[in-house]
N, C-alpha and C. Protein backbone atom coordinates (compact mmCIF):
# COMPACT_ATOMS: atom_id res chain seq x y z
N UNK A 1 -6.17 5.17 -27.17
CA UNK A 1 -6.59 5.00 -25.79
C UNK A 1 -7.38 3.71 -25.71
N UNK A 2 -6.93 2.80 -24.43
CA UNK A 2 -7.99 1.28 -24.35
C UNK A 2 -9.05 2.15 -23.98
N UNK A 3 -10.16 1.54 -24.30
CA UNK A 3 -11.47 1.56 -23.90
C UNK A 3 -11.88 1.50 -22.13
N UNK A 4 -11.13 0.33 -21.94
CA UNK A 4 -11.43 -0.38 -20.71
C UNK A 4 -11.05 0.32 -19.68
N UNK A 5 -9.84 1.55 -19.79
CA UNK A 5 -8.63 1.90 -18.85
C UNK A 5 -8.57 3.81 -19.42
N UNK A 6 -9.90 3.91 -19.68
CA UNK A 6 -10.30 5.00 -20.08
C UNK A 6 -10.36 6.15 -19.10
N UNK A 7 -10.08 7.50 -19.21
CA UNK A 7 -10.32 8.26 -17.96
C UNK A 7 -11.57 8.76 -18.48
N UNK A 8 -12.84 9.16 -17.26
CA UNK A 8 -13.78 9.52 -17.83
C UNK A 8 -13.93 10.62 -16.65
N UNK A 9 -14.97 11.45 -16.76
CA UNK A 9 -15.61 12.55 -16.23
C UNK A 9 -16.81 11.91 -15.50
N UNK A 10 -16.37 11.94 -14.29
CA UNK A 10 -17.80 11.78 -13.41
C UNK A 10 -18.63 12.75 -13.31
N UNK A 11 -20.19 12.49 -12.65
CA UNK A 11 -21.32 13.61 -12.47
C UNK A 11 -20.66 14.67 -12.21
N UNK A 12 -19.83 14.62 -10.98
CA UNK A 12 -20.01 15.43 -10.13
C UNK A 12 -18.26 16.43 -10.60
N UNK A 13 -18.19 16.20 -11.71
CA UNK A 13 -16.99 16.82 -12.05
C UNK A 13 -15.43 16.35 -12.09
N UNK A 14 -15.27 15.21 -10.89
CA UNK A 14 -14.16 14.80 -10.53
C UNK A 14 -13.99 14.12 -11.57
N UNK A 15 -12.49 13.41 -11.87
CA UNK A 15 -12.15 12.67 -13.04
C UNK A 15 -11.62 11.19 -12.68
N UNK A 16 -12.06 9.99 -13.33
CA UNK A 16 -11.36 9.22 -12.78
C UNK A 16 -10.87 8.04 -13.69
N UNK A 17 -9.80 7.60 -13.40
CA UNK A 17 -9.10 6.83 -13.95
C UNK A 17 -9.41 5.31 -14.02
N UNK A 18 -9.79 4.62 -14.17
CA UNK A 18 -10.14 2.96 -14.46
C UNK A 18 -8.55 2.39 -14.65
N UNK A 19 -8.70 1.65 -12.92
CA UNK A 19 -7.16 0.81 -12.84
C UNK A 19 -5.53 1.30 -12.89
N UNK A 20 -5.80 2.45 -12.17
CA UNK A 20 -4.60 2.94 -11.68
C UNK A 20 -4.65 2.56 -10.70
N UNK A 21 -3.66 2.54 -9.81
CA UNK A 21 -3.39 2.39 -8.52
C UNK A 21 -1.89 2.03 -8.02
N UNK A 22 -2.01 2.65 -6.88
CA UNK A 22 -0.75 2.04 -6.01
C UNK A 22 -0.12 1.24 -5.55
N UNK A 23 1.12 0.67 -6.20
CA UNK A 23 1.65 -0.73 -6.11
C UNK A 23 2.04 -0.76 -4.75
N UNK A 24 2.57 0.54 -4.10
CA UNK A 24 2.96 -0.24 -2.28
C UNK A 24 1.78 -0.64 -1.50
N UNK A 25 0.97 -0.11 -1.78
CA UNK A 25 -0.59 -0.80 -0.83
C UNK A 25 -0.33 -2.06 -1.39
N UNK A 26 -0.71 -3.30 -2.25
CA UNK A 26 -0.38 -4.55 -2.12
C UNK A 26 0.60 -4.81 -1.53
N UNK A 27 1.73 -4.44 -1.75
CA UNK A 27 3.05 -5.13 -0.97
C UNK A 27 3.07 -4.61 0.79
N UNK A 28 2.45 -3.49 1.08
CA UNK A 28 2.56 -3.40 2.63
C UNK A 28 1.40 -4.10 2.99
N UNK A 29 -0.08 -4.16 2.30
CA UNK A 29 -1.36 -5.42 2.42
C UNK A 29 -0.51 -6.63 2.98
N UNK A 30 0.16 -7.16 1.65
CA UNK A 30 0.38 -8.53 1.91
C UNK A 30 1.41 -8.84 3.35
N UNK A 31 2.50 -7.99 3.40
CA UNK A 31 3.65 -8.25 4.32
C UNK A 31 2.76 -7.88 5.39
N UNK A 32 1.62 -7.11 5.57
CA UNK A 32 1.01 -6.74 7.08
C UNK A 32 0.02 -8.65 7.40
N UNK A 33 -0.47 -9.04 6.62
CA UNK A 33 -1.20 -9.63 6.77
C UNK A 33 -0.26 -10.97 6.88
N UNK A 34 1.27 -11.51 7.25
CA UNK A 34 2.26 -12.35 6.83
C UNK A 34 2.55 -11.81 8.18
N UNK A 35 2.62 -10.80 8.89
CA UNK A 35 3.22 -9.91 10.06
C UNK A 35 2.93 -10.18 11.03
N UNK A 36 4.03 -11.08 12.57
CA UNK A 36 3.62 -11.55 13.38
C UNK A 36 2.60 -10.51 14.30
N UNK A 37 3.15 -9.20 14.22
CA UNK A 37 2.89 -8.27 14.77
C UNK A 37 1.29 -8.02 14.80
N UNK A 38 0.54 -8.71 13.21
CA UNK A 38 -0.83 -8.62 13.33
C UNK A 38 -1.38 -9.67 14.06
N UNK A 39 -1.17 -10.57 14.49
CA UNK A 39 -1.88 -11.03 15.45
C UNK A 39 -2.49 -10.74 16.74
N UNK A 40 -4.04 -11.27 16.65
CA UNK A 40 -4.76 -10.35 17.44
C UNK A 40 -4.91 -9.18 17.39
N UNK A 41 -4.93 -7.99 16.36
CA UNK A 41 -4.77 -7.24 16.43
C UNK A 41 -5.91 -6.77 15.73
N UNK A 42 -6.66 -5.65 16.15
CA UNK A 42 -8.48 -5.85 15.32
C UNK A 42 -8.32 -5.26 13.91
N UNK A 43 -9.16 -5.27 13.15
CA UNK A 43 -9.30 -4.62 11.66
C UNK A 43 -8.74 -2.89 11.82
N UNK A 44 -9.46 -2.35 12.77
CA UNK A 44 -9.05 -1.14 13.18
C UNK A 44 -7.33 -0.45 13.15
N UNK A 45 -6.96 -1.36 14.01
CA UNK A 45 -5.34 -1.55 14.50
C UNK A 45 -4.30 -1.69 13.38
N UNK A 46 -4.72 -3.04 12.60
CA UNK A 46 -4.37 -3.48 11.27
C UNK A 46 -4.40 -2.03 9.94
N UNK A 47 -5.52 -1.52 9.97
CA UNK A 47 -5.48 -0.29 8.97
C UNK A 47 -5.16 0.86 8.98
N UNK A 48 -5.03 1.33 10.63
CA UNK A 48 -3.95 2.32 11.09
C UNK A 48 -2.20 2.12 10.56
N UNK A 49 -1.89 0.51 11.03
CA UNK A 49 -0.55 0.33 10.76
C UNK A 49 -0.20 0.72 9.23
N UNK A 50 -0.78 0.09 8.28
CA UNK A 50 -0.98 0.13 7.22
C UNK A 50 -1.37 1.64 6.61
N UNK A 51 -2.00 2.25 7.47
CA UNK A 51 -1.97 3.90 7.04
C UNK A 51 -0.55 4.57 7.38
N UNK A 52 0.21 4.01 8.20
CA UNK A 52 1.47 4.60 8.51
C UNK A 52 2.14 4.83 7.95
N UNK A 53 2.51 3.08 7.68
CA UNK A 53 3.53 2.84 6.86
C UNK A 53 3.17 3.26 4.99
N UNK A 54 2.06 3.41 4.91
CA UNK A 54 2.15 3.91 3.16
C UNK A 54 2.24 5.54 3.35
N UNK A 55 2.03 6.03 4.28
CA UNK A 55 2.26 7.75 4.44
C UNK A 55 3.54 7.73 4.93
N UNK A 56 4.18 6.65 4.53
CA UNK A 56 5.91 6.58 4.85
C UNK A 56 6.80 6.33 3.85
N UNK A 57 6.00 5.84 2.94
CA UNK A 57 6.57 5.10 1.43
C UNK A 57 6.16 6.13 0.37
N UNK A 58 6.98 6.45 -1.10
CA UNK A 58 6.87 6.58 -1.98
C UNK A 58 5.67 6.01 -2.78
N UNK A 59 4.61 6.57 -3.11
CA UNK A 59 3.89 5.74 -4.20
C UNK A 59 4.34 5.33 -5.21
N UNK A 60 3.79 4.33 -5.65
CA UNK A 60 4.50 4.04 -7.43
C UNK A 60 3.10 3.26 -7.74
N UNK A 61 2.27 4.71 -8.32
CA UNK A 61 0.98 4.43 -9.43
C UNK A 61 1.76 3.83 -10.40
N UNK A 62 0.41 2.92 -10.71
CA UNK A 62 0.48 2.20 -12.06
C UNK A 62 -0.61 1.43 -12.64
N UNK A 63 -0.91 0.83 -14.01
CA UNK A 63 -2.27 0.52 -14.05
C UNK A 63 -2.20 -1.26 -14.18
N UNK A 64 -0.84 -1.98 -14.17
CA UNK A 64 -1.00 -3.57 -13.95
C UNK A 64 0.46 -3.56 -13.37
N UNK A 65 0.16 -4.78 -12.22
CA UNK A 65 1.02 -4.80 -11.25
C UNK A 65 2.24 -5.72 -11.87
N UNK A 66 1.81 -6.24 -13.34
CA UNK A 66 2.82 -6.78 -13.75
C UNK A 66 3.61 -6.18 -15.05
N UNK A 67 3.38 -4.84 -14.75
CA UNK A 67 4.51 -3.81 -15.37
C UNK A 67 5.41 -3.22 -14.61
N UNK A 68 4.76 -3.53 -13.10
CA UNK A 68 6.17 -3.21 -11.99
C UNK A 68 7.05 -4.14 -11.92
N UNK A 69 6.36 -5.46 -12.16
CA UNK A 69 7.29 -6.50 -12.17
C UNK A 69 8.21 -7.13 -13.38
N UNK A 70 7.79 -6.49 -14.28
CA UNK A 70 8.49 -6.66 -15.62
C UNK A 70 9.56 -5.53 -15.78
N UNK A 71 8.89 -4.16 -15.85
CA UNK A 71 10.37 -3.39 -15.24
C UNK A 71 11.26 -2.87 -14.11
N UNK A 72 11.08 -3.97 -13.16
CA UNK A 72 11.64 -3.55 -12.11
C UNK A 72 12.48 -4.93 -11.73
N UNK A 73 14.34 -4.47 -11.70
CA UNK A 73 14.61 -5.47 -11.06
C UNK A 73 14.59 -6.51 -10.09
N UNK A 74 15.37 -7.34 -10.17
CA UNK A 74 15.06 -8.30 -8.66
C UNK A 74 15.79 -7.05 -7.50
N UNK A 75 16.71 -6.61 -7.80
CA UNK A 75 17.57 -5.68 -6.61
C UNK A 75 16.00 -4.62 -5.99
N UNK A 76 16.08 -3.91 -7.75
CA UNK A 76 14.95 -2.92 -6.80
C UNK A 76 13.79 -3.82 -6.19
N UNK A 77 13.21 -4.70 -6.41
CA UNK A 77 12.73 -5.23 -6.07
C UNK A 77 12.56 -5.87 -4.68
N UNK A 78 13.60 -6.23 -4.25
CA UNK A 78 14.13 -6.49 -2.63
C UNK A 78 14.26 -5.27 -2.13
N UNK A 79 14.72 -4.33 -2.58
CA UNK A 79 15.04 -2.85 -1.97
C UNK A 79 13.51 -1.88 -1.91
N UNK A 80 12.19 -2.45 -2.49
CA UNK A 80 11.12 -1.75 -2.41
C UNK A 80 10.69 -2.95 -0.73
N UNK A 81 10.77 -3.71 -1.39
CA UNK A 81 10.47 -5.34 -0.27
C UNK A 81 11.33 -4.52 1.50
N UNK A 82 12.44 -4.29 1.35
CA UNK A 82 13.09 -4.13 2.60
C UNK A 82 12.21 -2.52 3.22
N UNK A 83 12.03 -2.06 2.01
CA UNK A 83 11.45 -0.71 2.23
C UNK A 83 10.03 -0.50 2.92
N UNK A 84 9.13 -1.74 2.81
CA UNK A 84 7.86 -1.64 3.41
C UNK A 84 8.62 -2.42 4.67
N UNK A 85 9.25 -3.10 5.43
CA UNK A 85 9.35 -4.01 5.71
C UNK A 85 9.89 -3.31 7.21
N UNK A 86 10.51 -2.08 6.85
CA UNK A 86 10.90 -1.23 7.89
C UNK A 86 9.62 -0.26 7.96
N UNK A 87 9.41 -0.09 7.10
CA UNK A 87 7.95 1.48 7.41
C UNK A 87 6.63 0.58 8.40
N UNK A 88 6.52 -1.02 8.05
CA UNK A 88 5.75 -1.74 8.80
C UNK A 88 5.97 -1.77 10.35
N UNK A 89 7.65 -1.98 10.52
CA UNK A 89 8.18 -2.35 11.82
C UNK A 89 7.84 -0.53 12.65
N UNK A 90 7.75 0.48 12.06
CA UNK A 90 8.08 1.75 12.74
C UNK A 90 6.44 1.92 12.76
N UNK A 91 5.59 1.83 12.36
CA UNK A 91 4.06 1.70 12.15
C UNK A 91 3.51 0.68 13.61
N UNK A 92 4.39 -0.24 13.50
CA UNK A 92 3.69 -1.15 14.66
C UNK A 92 4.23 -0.54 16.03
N UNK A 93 5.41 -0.02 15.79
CA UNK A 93 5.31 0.26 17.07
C UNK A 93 4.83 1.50 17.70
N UNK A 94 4.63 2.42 16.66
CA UNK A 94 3.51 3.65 16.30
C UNK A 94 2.15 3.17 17.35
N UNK A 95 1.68 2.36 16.60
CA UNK A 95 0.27 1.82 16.97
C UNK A 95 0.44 1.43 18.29
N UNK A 96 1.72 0.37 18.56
CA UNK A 96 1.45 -0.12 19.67
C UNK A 96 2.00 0.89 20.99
N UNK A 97 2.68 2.02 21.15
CA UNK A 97 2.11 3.19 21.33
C UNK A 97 1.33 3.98 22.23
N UNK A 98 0.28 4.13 21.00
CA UNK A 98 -0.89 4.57 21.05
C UNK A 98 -1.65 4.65 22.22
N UNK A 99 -2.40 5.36 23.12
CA UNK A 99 -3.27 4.46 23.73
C UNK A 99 -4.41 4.58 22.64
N UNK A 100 -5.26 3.19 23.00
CA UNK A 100 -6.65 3.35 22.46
C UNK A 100 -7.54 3.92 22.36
N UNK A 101 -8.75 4.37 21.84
CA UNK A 101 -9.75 5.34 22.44
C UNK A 101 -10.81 4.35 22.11
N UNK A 102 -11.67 4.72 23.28
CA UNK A 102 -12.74 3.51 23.45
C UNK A 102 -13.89 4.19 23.24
């Protein structure tokens, strides 16, 4: 076991992992923030969309983002890419939608 990437036992019982995480949150992050659709659109608005679309996607935990990219083809690769790319487009218009609550 690395040291660094150790699971340990917190106080309070829960367990937690050092550097796991979910590779579609970066890729729907980045394509939201590239997304004409975010313009003007407040922090609020922006993290709803982004809650959509990853409660729309498959997770794929992992603990370095360049073991997704080392085993994952260029195909799957475009095919994860096309995959946020639509869960973004159905998210925005989710949001936009919405009414607001003030």
């Amino acid at each position: 076991m690395h040291a660094q990437h150790a699971t340990r036992q917190e106080p309070s019982g829960r367990m937690h992992t050092a550097g796991v995480h979910n590779y579609m949150e970066q890729l729907v992050l980045d394509q939201l923030r590239l997304h004409p659709g975010a313009i003007g659109m407040d922090g609020d608005g922006r993290e709803d969309v982004a809650c959509i679309a990853l409660n729309q996607l498959a997770p794929r935990y992992i603990r370095h983002d360049v073991d997704m990219v080392f085993y994952m083809s260029p195909a799957e690769q475009e095919l994860l890419e096309e995959r946020v790319t639509l869960a973004l487009e159905d998210a925005f218009t989710r949001v936009h939608s919405m009414p607001r609550r003030s």
